[in-house]
Structure formats: structure tokens, C-alpha cells
C-alpha atoms as a PDB file:
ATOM      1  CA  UNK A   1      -9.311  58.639 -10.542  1.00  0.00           C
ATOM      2  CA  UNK A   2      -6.773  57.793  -7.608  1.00  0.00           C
ATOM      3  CA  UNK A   3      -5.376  55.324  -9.517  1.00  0.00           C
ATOM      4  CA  UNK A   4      -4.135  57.832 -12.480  1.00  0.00           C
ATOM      5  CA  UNK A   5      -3.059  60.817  -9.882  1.00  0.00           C
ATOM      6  CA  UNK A   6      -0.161  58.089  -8.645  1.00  0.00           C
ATOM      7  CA  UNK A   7       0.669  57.128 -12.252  1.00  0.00           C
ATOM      8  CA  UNK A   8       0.987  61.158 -13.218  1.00  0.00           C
ATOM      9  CA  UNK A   9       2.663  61.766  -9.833  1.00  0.00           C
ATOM     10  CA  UNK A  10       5.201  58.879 -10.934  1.00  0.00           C
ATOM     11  CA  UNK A  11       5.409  59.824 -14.336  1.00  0.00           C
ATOM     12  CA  UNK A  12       6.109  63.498 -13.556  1.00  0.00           C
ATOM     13  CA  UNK A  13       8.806  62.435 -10.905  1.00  0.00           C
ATOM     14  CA  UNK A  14      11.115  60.562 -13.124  1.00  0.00           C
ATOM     15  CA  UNK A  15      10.086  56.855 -12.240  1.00  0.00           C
ATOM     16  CA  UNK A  16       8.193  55.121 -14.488  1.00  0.00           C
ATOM     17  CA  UNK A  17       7.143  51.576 -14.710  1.00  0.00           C
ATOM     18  CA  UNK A  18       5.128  49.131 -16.284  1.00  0.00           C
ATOM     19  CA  UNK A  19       2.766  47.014 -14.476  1.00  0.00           C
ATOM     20  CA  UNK A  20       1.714  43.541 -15.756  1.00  0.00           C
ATOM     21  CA  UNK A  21      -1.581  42.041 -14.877  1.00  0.00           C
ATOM     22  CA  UNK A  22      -2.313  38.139 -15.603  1.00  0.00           C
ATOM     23  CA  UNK A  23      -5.013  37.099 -17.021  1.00  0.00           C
ATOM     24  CA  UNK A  24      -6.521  34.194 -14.895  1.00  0.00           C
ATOM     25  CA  UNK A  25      -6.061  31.802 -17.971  1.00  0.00           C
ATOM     26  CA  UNK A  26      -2.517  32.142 -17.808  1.00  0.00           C
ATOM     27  CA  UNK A  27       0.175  30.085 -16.592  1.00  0.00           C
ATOM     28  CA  UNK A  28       2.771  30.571 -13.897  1.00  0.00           C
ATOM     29  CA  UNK A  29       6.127  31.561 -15.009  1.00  0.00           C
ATOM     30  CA  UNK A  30       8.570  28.742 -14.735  1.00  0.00           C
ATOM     31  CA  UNK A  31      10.732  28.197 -11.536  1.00  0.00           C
ATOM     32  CA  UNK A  32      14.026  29.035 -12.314  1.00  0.00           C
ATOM     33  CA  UNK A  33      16.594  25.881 -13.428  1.00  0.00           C
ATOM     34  CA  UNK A  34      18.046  24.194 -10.020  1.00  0.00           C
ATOM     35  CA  UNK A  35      21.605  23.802  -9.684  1.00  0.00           C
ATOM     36  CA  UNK A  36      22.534  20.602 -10.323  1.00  0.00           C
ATOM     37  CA  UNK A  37      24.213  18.974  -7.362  1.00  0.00           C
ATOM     38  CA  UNK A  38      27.849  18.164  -7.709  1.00  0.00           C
ATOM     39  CA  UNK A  39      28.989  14.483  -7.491  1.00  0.00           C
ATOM     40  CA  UNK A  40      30.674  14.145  -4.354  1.00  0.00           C
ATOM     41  CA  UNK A  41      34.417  13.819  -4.886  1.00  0.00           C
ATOM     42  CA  UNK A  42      35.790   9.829  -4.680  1.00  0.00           C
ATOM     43  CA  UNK A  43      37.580   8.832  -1.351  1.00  0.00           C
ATOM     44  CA  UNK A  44      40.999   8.132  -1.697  1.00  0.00           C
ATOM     45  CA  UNK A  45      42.288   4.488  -2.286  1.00  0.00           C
ATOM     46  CA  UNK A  46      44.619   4.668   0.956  1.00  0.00           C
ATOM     47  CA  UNK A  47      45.632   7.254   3.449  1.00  0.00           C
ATOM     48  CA  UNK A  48      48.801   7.787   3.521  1.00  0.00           C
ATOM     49  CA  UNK A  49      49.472   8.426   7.418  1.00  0.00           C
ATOM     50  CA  UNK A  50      47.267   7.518  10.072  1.00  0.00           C
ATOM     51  CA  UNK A  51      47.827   8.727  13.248  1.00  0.00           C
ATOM     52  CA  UNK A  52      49.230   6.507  15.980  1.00  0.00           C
ATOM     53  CA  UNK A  53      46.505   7.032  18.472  1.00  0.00           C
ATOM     54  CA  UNK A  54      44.294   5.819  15.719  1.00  0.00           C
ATOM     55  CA  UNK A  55      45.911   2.336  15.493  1.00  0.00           C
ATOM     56  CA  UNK A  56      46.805   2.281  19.093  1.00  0.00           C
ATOM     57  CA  UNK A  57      42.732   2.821  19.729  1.00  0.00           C
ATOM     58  CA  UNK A  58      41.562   0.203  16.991  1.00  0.00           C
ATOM     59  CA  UNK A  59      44.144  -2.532  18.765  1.00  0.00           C
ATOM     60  CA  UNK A  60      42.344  -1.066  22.663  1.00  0.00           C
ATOM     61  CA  UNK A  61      38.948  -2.065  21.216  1.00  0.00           C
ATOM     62  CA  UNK A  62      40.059  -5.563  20.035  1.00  0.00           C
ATOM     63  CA  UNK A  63      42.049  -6.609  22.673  1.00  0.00           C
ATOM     64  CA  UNK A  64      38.792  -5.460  25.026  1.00  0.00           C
ATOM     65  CA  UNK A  65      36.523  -7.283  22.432  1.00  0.00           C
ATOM     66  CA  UNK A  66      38.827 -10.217  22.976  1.00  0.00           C
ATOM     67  CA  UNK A  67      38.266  -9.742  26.811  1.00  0.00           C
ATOM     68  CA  UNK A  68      34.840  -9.689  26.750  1.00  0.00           C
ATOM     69  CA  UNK A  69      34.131 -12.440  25.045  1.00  0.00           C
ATOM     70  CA  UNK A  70      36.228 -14.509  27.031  1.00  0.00           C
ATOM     71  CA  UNK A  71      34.387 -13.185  30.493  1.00  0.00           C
ATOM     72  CA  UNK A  72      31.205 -13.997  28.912  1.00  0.00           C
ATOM     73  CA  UNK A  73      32.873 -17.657  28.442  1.00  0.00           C
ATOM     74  CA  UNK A  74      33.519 -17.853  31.989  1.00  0.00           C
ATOM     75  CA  UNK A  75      30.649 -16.465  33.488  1.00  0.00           C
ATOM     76  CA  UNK A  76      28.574 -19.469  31.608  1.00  0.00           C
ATOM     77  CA  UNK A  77      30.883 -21.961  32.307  1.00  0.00           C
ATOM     78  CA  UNK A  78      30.126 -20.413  36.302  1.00  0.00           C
ATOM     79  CA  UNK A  79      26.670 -20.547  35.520  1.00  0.00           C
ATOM     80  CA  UNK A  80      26.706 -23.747  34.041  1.00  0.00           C
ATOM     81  CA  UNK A  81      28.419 -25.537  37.434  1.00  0.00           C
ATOM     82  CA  UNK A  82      26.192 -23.300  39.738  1.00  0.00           C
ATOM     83  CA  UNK A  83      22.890 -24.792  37.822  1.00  0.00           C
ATOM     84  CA  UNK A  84      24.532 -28.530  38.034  1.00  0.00           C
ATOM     85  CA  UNK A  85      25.239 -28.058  41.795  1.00  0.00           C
ATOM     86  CA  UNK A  86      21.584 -26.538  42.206  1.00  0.00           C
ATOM     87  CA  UNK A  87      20.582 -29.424  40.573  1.00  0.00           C
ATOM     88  CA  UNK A  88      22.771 -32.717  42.821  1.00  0.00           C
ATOM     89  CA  UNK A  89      21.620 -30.283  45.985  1.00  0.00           C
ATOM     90  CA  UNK A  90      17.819 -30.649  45.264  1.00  0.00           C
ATOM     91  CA  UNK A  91      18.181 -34.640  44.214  1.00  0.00           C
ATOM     92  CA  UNK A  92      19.598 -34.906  47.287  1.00  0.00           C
ATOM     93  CA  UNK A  93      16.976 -33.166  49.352  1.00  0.00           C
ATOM     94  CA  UNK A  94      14.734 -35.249  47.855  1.00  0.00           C
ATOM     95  CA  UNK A  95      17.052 -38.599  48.503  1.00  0.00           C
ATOM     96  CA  UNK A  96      17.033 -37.233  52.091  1.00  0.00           C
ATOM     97  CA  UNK A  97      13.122 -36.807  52.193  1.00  0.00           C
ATOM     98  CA  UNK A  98      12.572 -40.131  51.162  1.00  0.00           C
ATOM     99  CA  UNK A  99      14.237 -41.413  53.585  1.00  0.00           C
ATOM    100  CA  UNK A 100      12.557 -39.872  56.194  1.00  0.00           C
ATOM    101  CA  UNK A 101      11.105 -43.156  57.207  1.00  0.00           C
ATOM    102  CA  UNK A 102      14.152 -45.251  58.277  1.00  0.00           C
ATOM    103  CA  UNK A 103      16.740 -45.376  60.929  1.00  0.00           C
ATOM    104  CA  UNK A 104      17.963 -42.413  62.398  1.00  0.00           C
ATOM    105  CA  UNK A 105      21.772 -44.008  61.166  1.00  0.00           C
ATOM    106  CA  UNK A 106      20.403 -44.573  57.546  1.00  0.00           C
ATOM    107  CA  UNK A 107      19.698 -41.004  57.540  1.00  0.00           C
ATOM    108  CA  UNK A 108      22.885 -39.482  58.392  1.00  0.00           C
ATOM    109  CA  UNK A 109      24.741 -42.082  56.448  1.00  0.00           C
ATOM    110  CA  UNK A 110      23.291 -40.664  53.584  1.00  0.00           C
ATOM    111  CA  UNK A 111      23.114 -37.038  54.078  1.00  0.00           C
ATOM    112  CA  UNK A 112      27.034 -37.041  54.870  1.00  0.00           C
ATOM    113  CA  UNK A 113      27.347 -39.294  51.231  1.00  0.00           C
ATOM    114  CA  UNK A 114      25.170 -36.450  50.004  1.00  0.00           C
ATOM    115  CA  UNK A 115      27.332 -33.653  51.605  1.00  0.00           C
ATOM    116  CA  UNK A 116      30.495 -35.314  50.212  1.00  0.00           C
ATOM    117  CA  UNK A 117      29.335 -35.406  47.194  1.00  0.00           C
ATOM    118  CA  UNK A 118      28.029 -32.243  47.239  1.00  0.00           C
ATOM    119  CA  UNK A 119      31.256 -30.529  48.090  1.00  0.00           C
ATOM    120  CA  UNK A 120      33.589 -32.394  45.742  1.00  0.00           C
ATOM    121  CA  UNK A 121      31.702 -31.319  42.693  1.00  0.00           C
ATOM    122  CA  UNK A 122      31.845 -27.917  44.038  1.00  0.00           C
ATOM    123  CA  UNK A 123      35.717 -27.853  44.711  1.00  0.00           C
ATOM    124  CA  UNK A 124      35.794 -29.316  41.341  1.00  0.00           C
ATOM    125  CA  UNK A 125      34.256 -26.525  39.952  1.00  0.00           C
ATOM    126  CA  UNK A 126      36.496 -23.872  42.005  1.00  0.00           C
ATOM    127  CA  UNK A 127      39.464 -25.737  40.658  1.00  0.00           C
ATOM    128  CA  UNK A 128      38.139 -25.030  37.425  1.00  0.00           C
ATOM    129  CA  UNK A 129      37.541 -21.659  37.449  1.00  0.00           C
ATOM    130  CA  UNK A 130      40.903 -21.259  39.249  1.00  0.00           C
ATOM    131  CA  UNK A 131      42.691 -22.835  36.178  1.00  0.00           C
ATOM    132  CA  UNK A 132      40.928 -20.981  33.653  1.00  0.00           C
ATOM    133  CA  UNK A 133      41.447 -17.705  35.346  1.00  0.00           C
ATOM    134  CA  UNK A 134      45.935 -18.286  36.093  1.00  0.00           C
ATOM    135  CA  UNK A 135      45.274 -19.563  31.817  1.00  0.00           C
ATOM    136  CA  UNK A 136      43.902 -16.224  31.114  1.00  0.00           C
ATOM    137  CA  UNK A 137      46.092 -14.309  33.435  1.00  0.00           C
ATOM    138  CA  UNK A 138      49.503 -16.129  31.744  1.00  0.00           C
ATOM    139  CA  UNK A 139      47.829 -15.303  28.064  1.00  0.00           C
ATOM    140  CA  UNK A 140      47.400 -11.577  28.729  1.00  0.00           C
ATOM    141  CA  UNK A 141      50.929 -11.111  30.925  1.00  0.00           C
ATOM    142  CA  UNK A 142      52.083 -12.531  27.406  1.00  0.00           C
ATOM    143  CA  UNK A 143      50.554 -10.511  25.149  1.00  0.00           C
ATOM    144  CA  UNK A 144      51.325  -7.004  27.487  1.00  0.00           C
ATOM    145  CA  UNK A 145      54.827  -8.387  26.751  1.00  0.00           C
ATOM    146  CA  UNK A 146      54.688  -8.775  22.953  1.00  0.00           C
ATOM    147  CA  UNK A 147      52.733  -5.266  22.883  1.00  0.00           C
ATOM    148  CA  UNK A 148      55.869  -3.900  24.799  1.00  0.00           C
ATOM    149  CA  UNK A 149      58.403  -5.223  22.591  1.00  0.00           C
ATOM    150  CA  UNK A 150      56.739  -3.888  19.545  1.00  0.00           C
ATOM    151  CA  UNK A 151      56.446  -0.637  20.508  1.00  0.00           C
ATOM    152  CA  UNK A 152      59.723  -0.351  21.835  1.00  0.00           C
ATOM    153  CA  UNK A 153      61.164  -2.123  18.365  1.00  0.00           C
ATOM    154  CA  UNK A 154      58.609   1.183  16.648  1.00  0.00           C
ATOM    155  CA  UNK A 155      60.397   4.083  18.746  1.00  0.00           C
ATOM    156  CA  UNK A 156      64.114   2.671  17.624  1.00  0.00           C
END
């Protein structure tokens, strides 16, 4: 009864409507068709300008690239001599043990051979390092000069 005084009250005001009921045997309606997604447009072959600051940032990261891998050279070159020096220090120790036994002039015979020997590997090793380092130094002043030149030849 409550249900047919809303449909007369709707019916008498003007709206009507029509109201569907599904049986339980019946199937869903269909989801509506998807857009299809658009191929993504193809990337141009080459720019045609590229910013300065781009370049000039690509050639920061190599030339630091460059620099890093050289400091990584060095430091196990460094760490190389340091374990080699480690290594003539502690044969010598035990040199100097073993010859705890003798003559007081036997000893210090050898612990200044051991000493000298000790200290020319290691100033061998600074000289090294020294020559490496006024190498690297004389590379980059170089290449700071060559970068210089170029970008004064790009302004004109």
C-alpha cells in the first residue's frame, strides 16, 4: 500500500519513471569500452640545441670521474707501500728478537742495518708519491689550459 501512494504521488506530480528489477539469474551489464591508451609519441632523432650548462655539466662529471679514479690509484699505490713497510718493520723485529742472544754490538749493528733499511724504502716511497702527485698536478694545469682556450675560441 505505501509502495503505490509514492508511485500515484509521482505519477500525479509530473515525474514518472520506470523501475527495473533483475532477476537473480541475470547477468551484469557490461563495463563500458576503456579508452584505449595512446602510443606515446617517438623521441626525436637529435635535439637541436642543448643548453651550454648542459655540456659544460656532462664535461664537470667526467673530468671528476677522471679524478676519482686516479685518487683511488694513488691511495692503493699508498696502501700498497704502507703494507710493504709494515711488512720489512715486523721481519725486522723479528731479526732483532732473534738476536737477542748475542753481543750487545751484534745487536745494534743490526738494528741500525734494519733502521737504514727501513727508512730508505720509506723515502722511496715518499719520492714516489711526490712524483706522481707534481705528474698529476702538470696533467690537470694542462688540461685547465686547453679548457680555457676552447672556451675562449667558443665566445669569438
Amino acid at each position: 500500500m505505501y509502495r503505490m501512494t509514492i508511485v500515484l504521488a509521482l505519477a500525479l506530480s509530473g515525474c514518472i519513471f520506470t523501475s527495473r528489477s533483475r532477476s537473480p539469474s541475470s547477468p551484469p551489464p557490461p563495463p563500458p569500452p576503456r579508452a584505449e591508451a595512446q602510443p606515446a609519441p617517438e623521441p626525436q632523432a637529435e635535439p637541436h640545441h642543448v643548453p651550454p650548462g648542459q655540456v659544460r655539466s656532462a664535461e664537470v662529471h667526467d673530468r671528476n670521474a677522471e679524478r676519482k679514479a686516479e685518487h683511488d690509484a694513488a691511495k692503493d699505490a699508498k696502501k700498497e707501500n704502507k703494507a710493504e713497510e709494515k711488512a720489512l718493520k715486523k721481519d725486522n723485529k723479528a731479526e732483532e728478537k732473534a738476536m737477542k742472544g748475542a753481543p750487545k754490538e751484534d745487536q745494534k749493528a743490526v738494528k741500525a742495518e734494519n733502521k737504514a733499511e727501513e727508512k730508505s724504502l720509506k723515502a722511496e716511497n715518499k719520492a714516489e708519491e711526490k712524483g706522481v702527485k707534481n705528474q698529476n698536478k702538470t696533467e690537470e694545469k694542462a688540461l685547465k689550459d686547453k679548457n680555457k682556450a676552447e672556451d675562449k675560441s667558443a665566445k669569438k
